[in-house]
Protein backbone atom coordinates (compact mmCIF):
# COMPACT_ATOMS: atom_id res chain seq x y z
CA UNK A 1 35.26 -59.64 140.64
CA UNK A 2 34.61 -61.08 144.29
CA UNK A 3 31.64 -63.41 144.89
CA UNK A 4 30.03 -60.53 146.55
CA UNK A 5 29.89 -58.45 143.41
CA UNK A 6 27.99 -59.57 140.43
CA UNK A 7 28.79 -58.41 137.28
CA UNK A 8 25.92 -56.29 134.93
CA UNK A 9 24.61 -57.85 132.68
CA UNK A 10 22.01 -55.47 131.46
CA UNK A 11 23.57 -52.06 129.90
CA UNK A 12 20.39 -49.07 130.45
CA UNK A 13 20.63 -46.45 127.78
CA UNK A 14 18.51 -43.20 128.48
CA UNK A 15 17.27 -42.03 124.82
CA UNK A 16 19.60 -38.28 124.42
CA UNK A 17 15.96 -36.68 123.95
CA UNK A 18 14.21 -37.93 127.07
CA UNK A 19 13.17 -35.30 129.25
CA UNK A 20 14.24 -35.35 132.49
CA UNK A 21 12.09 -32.88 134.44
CA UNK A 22 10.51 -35.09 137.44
CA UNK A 23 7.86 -32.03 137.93
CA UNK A 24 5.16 -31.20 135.80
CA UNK A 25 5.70 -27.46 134.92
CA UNK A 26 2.95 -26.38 137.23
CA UNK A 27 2.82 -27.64 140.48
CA UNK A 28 0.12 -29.86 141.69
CA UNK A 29 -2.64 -28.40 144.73
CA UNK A 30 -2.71 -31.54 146.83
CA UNK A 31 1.44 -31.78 147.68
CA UNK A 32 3.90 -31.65 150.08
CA UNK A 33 5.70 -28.57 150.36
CA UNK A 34 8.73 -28.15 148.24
CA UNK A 35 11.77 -26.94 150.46
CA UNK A 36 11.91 -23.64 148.17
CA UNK A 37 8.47 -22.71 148.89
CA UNK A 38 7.80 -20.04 151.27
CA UNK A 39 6.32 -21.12 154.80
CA UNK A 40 3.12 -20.69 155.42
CA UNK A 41 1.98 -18.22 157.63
CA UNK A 42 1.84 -19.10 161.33
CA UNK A 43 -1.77 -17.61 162.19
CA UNK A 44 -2.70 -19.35 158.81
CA UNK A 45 -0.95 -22.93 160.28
CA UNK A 46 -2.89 -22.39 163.93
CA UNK A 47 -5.98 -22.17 162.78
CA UNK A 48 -6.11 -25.10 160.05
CA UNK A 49 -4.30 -26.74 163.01
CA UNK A 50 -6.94 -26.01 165.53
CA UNK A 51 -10.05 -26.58 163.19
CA UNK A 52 -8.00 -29.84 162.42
CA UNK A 53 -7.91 -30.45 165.90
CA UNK A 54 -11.36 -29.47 167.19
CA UNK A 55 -12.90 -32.17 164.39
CA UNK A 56 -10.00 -34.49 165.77
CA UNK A 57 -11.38 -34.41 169.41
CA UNK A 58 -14.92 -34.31 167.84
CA UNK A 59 -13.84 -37.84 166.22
CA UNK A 60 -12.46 -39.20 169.54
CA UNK A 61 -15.97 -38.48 171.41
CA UNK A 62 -17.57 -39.98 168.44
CA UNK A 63 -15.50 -43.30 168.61
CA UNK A 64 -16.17 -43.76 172.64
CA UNK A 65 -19.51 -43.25 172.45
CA UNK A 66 -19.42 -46.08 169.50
CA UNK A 67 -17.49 -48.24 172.06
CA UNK A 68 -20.21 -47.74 174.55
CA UNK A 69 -22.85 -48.36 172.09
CA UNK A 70 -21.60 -51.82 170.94
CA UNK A 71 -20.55 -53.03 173.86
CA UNK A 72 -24.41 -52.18 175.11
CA UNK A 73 -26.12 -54.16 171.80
CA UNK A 74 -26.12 -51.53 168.69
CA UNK A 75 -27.65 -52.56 165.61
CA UNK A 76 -24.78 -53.99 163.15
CA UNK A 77 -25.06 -51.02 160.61
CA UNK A 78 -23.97 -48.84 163.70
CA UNK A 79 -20.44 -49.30 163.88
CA UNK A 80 -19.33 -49.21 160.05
CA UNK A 81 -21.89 -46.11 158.92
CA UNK A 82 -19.64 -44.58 162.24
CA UNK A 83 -16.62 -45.38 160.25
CA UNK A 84 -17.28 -44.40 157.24
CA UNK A 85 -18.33 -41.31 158.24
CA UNK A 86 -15.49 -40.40 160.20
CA UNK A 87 -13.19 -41.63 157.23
CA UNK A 88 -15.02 -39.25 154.75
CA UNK A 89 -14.54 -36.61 157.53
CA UNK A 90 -11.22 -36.99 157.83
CA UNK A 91 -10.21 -37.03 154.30
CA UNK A 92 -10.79 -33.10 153.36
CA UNK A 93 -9.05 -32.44 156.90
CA UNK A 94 -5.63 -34.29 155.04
CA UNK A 95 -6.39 -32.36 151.92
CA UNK A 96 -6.73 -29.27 153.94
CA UNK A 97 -3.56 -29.45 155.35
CA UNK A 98 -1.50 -30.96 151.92
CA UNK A 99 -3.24 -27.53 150.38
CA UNK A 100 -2.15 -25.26 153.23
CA UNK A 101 0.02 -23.21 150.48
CA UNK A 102 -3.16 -22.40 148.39
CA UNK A 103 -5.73 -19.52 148.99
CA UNK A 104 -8.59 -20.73 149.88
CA UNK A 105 -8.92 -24.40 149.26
CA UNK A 106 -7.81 -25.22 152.74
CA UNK A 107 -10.75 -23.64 154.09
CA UNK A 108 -12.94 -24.76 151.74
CA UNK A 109 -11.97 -28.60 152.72
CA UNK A 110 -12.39 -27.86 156.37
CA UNK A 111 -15.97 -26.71 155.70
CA UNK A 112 -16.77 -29.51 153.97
CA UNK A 113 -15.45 -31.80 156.97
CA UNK A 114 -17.84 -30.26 159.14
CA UNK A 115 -20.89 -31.56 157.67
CA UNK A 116 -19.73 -34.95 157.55
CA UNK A 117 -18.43 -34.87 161.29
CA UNK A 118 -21.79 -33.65 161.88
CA UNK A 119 -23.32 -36.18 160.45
CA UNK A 120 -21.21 -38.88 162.29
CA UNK A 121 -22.30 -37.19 165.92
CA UNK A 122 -25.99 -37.37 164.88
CA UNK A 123 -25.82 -40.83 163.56
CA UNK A 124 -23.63 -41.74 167.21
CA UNK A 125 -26.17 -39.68 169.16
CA UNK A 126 -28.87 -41.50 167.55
CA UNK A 127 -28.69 -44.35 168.58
């Protein structure tokens, strides 16, 4: 033994009747794909993609017209009901595309982003 190696002092014994499946036996809906699942289909990625992307550039208006409204004197609730908005917004848009494998669950989370990003553009616009 060098001084660079240390010897083991701690022996690890696996039980014989432990499984050792890392998966569950069904997979789980919010995942990254596994590399023997099937791709998804491309007009199926380009449109999650774009709907991704239109609330994306939706979000991006959203956040410099919130610049321009602080820097001009909004109200202190302003900026953080903003961010929580777009946060809740965002969230089913992740789900959406961690889903993209399922039927319709990706399309279900997109339509429930809408709403919300909706809801952030009034609240900016409001003010």
């Amino acid at each position: 033994m060098t001084a660079l190696e240390q010897s083991r002092t701690t022996r690890v014994m696996v039980p014989p009747t432990a499984p050792l499946r890392p998966w569950p036996e069904e997979p789980a809906v919010f995942r990254f794909p596994a590399p023997e699942d099937p791709p998804p289909g491309a007009a199926r990625l380009f449109a999650v993609a774009l709907y991704g992307t239109a609330l994306g550039i939706c979000g991006v208006g959203v956040g410099l017209y919130a610049v321009i409204a602080v820097f001009g004197g909004a109200p202190a609730w302003y900026l953080p009901t903003l961010a929580v908005l777009t946060m809740l917004s965002v969230a089913p848009v992740v789900a959406a595309f961690l889903a993209i494998h399922q039927r319709a669950l990706p399309w279900i989370l997109l339509l429930a982003a809408a709403p919300l990003m909706l809801a952030d553009v009034i609240v900016a616009l409001s003010y």
